[in-house]
C-alpha atoms as a PDB file:
ATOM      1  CA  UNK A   1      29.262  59.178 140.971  1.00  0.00           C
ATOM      2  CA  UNK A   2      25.938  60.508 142.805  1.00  0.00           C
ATOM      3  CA  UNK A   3      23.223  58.942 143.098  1.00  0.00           C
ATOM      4  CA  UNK A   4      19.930  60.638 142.678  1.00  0.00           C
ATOM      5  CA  UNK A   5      18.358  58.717 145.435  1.00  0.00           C
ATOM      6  CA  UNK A   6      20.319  59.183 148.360  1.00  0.00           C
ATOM      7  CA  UNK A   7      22.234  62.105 147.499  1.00  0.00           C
ATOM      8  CA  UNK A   8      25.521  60.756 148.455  1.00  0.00           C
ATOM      9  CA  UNK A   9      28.737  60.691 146.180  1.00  0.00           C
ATOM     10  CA  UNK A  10      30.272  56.874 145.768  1.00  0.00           C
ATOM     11  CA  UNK A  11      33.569  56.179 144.214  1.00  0.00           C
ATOM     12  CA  UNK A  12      32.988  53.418 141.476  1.00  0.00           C
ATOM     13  CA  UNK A  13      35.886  51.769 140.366  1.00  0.00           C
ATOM     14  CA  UNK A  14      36.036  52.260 135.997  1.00  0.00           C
ATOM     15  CA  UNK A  15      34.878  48.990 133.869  1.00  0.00           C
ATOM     16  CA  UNK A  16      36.330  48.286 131.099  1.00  0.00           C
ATOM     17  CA  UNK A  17      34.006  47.354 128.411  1.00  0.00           C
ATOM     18  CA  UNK A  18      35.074  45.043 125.543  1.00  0.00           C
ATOM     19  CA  UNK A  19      33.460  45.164 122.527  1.00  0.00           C
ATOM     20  CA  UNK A  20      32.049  42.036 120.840  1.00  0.00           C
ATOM     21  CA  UNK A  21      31.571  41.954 116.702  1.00  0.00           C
ATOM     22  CA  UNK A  22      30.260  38.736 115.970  1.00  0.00           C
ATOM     23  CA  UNK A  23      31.476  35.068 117.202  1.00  0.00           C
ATOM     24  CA  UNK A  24      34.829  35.073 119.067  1.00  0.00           C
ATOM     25  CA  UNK A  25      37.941  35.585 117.143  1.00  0.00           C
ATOM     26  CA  UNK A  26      40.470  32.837 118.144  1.00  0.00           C
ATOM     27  CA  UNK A  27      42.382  30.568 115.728  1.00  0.00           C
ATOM     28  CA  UNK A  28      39.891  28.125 114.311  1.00  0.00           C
ATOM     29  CA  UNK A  29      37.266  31.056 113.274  1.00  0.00           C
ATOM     30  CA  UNK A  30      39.211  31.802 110.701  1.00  0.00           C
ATOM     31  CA  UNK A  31      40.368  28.088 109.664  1.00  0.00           C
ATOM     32  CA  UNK A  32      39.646  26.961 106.275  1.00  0.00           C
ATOM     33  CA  UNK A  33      36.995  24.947 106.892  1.00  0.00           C
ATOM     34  CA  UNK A  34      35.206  28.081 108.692  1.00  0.00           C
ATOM     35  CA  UNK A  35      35.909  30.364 106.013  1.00  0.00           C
ATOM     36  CA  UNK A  36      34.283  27.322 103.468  1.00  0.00           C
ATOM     37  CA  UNK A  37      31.302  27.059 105.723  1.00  0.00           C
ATOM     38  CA  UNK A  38      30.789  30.456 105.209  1.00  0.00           C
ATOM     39  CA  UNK A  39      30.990  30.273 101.348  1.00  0.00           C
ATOM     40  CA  UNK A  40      28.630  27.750 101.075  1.00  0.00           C
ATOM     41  CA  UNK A  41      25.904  29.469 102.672  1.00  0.00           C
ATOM     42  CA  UNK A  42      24.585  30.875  98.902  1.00  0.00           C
ATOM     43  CA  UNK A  43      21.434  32.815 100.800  1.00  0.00           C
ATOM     44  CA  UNK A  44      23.992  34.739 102.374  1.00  0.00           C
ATOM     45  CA  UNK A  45      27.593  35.185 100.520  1.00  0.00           C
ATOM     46  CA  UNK A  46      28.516  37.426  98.007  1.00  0.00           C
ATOM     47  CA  UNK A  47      30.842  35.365  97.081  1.00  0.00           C
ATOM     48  CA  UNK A  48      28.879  33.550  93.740  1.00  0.00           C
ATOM     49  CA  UNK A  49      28.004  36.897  92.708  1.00  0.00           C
ATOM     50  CA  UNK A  50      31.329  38.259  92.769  1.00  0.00           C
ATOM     51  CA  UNK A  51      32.733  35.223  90.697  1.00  0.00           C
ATOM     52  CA  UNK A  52      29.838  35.462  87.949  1.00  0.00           C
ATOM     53  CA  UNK A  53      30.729  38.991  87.627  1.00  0.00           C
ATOM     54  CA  UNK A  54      34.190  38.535  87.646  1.00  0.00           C
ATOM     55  CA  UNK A  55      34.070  36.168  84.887  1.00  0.00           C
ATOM     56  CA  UNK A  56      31.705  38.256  83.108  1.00  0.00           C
ATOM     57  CA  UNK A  57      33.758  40.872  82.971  1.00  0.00           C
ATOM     58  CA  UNK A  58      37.023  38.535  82.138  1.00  0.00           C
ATOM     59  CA  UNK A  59      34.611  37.263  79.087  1.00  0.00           C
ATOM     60  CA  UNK A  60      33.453  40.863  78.101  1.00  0.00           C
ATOM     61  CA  UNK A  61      37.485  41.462  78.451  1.00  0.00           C
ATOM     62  CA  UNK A  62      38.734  38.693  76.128  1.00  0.00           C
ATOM     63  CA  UNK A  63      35.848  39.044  73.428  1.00  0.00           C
ATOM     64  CA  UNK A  64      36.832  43.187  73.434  1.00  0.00           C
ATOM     65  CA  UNK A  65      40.432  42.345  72.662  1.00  0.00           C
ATOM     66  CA  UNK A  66      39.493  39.702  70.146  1.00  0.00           C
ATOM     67  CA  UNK A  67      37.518  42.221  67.945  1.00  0.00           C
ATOM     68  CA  UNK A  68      40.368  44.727  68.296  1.00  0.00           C
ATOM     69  CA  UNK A  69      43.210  41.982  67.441  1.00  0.00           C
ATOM     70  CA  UNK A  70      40.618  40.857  64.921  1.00  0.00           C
ATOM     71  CA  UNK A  71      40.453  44.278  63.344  1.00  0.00           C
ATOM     72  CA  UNK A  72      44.342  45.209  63.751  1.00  0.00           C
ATOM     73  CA  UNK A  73      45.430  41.673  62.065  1.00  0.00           C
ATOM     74  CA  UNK A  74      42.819  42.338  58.825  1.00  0.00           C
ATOM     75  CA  UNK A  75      44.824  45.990  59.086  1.00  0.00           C
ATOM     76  CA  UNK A  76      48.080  44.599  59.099  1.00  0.00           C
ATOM     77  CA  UNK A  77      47.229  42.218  56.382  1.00  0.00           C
ATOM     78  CA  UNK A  78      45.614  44.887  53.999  1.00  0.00           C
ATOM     79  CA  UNK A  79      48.955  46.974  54.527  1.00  0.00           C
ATOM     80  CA  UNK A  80      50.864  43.881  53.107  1.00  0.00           C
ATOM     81  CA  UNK A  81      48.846  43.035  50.133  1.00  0.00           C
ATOM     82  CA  UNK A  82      48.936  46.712  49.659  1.00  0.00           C
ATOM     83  CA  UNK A  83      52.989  46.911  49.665  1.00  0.00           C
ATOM     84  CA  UNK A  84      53.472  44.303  47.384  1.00  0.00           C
ATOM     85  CA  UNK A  85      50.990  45.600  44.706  1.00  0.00           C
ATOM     86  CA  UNK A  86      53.066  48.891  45.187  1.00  0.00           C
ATOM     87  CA  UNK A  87      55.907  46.765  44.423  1.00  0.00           C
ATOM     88  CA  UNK A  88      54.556  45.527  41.738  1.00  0.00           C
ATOM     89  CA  UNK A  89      53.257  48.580  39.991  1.00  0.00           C
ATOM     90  CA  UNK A  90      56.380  49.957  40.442  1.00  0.00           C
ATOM     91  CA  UNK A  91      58.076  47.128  38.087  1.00  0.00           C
ATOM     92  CA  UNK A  92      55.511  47.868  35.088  1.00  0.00           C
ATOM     93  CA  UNK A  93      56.317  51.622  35.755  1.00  0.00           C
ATOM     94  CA  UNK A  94      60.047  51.531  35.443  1.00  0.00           C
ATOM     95  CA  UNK A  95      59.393  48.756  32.488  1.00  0.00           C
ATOM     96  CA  UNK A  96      57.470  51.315  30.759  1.00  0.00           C
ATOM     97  CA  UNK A  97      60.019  53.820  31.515  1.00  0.00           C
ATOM     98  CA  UNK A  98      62.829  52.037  30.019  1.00  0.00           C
ATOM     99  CA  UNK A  99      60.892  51.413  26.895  1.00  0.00           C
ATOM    100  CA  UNK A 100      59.701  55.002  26.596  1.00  0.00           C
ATOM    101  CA  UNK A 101      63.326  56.046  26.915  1.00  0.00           C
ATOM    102  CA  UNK A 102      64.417  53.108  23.731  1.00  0.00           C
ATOM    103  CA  UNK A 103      61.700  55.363  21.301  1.00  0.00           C
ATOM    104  CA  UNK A 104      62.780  58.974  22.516  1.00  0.00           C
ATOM    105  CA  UNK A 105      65.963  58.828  20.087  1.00  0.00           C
ATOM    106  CA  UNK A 106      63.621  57.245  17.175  1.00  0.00           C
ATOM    107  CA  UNK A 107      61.023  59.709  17.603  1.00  0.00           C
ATOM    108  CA  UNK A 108      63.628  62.399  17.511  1.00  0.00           C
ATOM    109  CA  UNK A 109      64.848  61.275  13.968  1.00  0.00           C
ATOM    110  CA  UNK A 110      61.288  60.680  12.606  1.00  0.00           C
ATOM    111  CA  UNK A 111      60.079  63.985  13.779  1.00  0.00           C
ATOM    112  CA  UNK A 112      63.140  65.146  11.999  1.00  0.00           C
ATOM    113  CA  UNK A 113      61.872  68.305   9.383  1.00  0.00           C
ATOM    114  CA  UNK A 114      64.894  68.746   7.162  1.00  0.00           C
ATOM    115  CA  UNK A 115      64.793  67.585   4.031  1.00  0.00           C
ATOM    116  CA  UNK A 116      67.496  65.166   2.698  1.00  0.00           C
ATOM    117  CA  UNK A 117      65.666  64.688  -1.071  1.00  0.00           C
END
């Protein structure tokens, strides 16, 4: 290194610099009771914010996927009702067919044009 003043060159031995972020890092910092310490401190966590929104979005969540099983349920039961009065129209239908099939031969004779007198 040379120093400006005296304009002579000096051999400095290098110093190694350690950096320092915050309070000391050794086994109780980052006990349990530290880590609740720092939780409680409202004015200066996050940590009450992230849970309300967390559970806001949970509630948004489970009220979303109510409406939807809501909707898909009322669906599912429509599509029931529906098969059954299917089924049921389907009785009268071959009803009516099988008495519409009894008059064909009757209608046959009575529409009959020859004479017999």
């Amino acid at each position: 290194m040379i120093d400006t003043a005296s304009h002579e060159t000096h051999t400095a031995t290098p110093v190694v610099l350690t950096a320092t972020f915050g309070p000391k890092r050794d086994g109780n910092a980052w006990s349990f009771r530290a880590m609740r310490s720092r939780l409680t401190r409202r004015d200066q966590s996050l940590y009450p914010k992230l849970s309300f929104s967390i559970g806001l979005a949970i509630l948004c969540a489970v009220v979303l996927a109510a409406m939807i099983l809501s909707r898909a349920w009322n669906d599912f039961a429509e599509a029931r009702q529906n098969h059954y009065d299917i089924q049921y129209f389907r009785q009268v239908l071959d009803t009516a067919n099988l008495i519409s099939a009894e008059r064909g031969p009757a209608n046959d004779v009575m529409s009959d044009r020859t004479d017999a007198a």
